[in-house]
C-alpha atoms as a PDB file:
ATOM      1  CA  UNK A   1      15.231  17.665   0.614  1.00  0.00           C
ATOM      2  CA  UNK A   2      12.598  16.080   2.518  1.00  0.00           C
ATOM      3  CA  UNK A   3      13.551  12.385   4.211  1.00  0.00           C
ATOM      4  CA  UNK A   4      11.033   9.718   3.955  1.00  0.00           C
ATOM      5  CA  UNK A   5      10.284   7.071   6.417  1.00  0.00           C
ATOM      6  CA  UNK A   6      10.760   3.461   5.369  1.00  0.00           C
ATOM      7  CA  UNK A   7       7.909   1.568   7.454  1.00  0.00           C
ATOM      8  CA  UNK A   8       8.291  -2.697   7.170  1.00  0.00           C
ATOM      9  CA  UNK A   9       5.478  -4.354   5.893  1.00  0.00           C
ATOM     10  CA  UNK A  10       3.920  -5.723   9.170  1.00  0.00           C
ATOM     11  CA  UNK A  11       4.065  -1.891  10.714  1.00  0.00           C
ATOM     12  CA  UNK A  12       2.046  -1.101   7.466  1.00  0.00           C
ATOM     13  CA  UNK A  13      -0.338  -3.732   7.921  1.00  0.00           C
ATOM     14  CA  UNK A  14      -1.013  -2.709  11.723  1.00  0.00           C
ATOM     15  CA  UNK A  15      -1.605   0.971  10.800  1.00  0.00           C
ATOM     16  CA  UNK A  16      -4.282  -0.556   8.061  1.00  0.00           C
ATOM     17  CA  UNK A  17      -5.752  -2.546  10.160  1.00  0.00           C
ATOM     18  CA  UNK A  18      -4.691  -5.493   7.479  1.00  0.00           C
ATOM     19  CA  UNK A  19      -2.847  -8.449   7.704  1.00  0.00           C
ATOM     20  CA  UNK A  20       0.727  -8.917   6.257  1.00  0.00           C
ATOM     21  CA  UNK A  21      -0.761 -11.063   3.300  1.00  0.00           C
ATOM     22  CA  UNK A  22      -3.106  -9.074   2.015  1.00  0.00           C
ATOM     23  CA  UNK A  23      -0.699  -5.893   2.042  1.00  0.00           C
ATOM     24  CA  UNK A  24       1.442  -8.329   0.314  1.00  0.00           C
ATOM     25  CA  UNK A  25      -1.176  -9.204  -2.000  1.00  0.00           C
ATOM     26  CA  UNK A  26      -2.307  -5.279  -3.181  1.00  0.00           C
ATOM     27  CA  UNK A  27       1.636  -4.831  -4.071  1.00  0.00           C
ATOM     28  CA  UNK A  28       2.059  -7.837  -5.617  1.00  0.00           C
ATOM     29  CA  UNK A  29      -1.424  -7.541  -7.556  1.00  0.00           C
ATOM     30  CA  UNK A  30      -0.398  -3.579  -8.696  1.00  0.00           C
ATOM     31  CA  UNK A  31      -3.300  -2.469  -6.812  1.00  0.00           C
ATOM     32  CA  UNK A  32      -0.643   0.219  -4.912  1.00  0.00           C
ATOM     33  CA  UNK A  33       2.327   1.753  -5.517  1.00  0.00           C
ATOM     34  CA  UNK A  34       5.187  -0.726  -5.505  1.00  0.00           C
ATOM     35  CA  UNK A  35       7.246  -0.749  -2.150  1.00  0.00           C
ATOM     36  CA  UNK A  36      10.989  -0.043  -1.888  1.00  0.00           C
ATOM     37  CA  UNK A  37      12.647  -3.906  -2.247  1.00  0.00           C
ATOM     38  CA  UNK A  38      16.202  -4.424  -0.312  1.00  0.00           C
ATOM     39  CA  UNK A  39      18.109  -7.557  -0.712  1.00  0.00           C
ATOM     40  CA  UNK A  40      20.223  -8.789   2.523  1.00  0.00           C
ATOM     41  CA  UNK A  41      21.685 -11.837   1.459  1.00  0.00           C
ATOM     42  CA  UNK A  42      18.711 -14.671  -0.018  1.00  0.00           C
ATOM     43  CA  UNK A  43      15.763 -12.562   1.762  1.00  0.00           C
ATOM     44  CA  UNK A  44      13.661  -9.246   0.123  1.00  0.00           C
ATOM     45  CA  UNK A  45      12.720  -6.719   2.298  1.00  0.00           C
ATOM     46  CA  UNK A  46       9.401  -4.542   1.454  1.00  0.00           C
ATOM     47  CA  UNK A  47       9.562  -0.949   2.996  1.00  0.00           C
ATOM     48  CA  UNK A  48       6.719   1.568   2.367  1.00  0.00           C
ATOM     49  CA  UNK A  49       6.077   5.025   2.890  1.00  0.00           C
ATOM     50  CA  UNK A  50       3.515   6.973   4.139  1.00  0.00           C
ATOM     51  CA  UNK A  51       1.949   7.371   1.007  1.00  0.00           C
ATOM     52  CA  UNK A  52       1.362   3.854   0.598  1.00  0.00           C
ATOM     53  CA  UNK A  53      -0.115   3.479   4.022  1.00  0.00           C
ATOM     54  CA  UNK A  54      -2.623   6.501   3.058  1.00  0.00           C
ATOM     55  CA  UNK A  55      -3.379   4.508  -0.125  1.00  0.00           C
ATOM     56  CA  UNK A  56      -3.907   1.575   1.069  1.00  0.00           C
ATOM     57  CA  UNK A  57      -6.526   2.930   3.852  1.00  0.00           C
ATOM     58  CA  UNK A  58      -8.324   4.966   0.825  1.00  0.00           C
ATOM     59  CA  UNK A  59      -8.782   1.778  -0.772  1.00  0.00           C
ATOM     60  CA  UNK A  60     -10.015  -0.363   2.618  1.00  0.00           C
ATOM     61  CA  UNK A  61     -12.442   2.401   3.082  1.00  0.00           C
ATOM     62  CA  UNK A  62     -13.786   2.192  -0.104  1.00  0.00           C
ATOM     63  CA  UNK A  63     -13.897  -1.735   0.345  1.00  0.00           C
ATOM     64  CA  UNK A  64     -15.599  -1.340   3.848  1.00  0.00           C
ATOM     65  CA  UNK A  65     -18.492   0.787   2.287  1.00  0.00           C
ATOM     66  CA  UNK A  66     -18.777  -2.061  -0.163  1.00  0.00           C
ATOM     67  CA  UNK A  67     -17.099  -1.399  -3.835  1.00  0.00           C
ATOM     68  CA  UNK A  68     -15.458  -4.258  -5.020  1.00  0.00           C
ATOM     69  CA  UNK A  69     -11.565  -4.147  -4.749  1.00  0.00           C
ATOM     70  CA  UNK A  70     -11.329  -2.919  -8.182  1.00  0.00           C
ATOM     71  CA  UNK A  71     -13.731  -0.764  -8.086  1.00  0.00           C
ATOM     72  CA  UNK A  72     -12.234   0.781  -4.541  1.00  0.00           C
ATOM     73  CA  UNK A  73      -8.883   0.828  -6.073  1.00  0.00           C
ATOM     74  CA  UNK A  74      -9.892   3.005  -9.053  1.00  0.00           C
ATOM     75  CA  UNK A  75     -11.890   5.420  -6.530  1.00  0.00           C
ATOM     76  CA  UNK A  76      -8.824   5.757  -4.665  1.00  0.00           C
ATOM     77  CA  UNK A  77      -6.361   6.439  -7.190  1.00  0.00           C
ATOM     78  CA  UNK A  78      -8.669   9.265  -8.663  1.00  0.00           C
ATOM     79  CA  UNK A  79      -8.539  10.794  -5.073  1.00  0.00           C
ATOM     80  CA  UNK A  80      -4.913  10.794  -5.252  1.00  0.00           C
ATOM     81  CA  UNK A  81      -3.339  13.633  -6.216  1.00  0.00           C
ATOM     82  CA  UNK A  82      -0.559  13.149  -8.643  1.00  0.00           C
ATOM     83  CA  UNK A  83      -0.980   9.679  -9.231  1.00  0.00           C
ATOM     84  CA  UNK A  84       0.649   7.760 -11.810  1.00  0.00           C
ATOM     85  CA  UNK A  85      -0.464   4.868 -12.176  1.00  0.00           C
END
């Protein structure tokens, strides 16, 4: 069995070249695959994997050659293998 890497949001963001927010935002929005949530007592924790982290710069490239978020997301996802969403 393979172990996978939990990386915290603000890692995520640095590797993306993003800020926390809008990492934040492409969860929250369902534009990426949702994050692993922990609870330690009144505060959520968002871990990702490196799957998310290559999604995420899929869809930023696609952004930075100027598709639309939308538009960059659905590019991306068809160049995922596997994908469910």
């Amino acid at each position: 069995m393979e172990k996978v890497i939990m990386i915290s949001i603000g890692e995520v963001a640095r590797q993306c070249g993003l800020s926390v927010r809008r990492v934040r935002y492409l969860s929250d929005q369902g534009y990426i695959q949702p994050p692993v949530l922990t609870v330690s007592g009144d505060i959520s924790y968002r871990y990702y994997t490196g799957s998310h982290i290559d999604q995420i710069k899929r869809i930023k490239s696609y952004q930075d050659q100027g598709y639309t978020l939308k538009s960059a997301v659905s590019k991306a996802n068809q160049a995922t293998p596997n994908r469910k969403n």
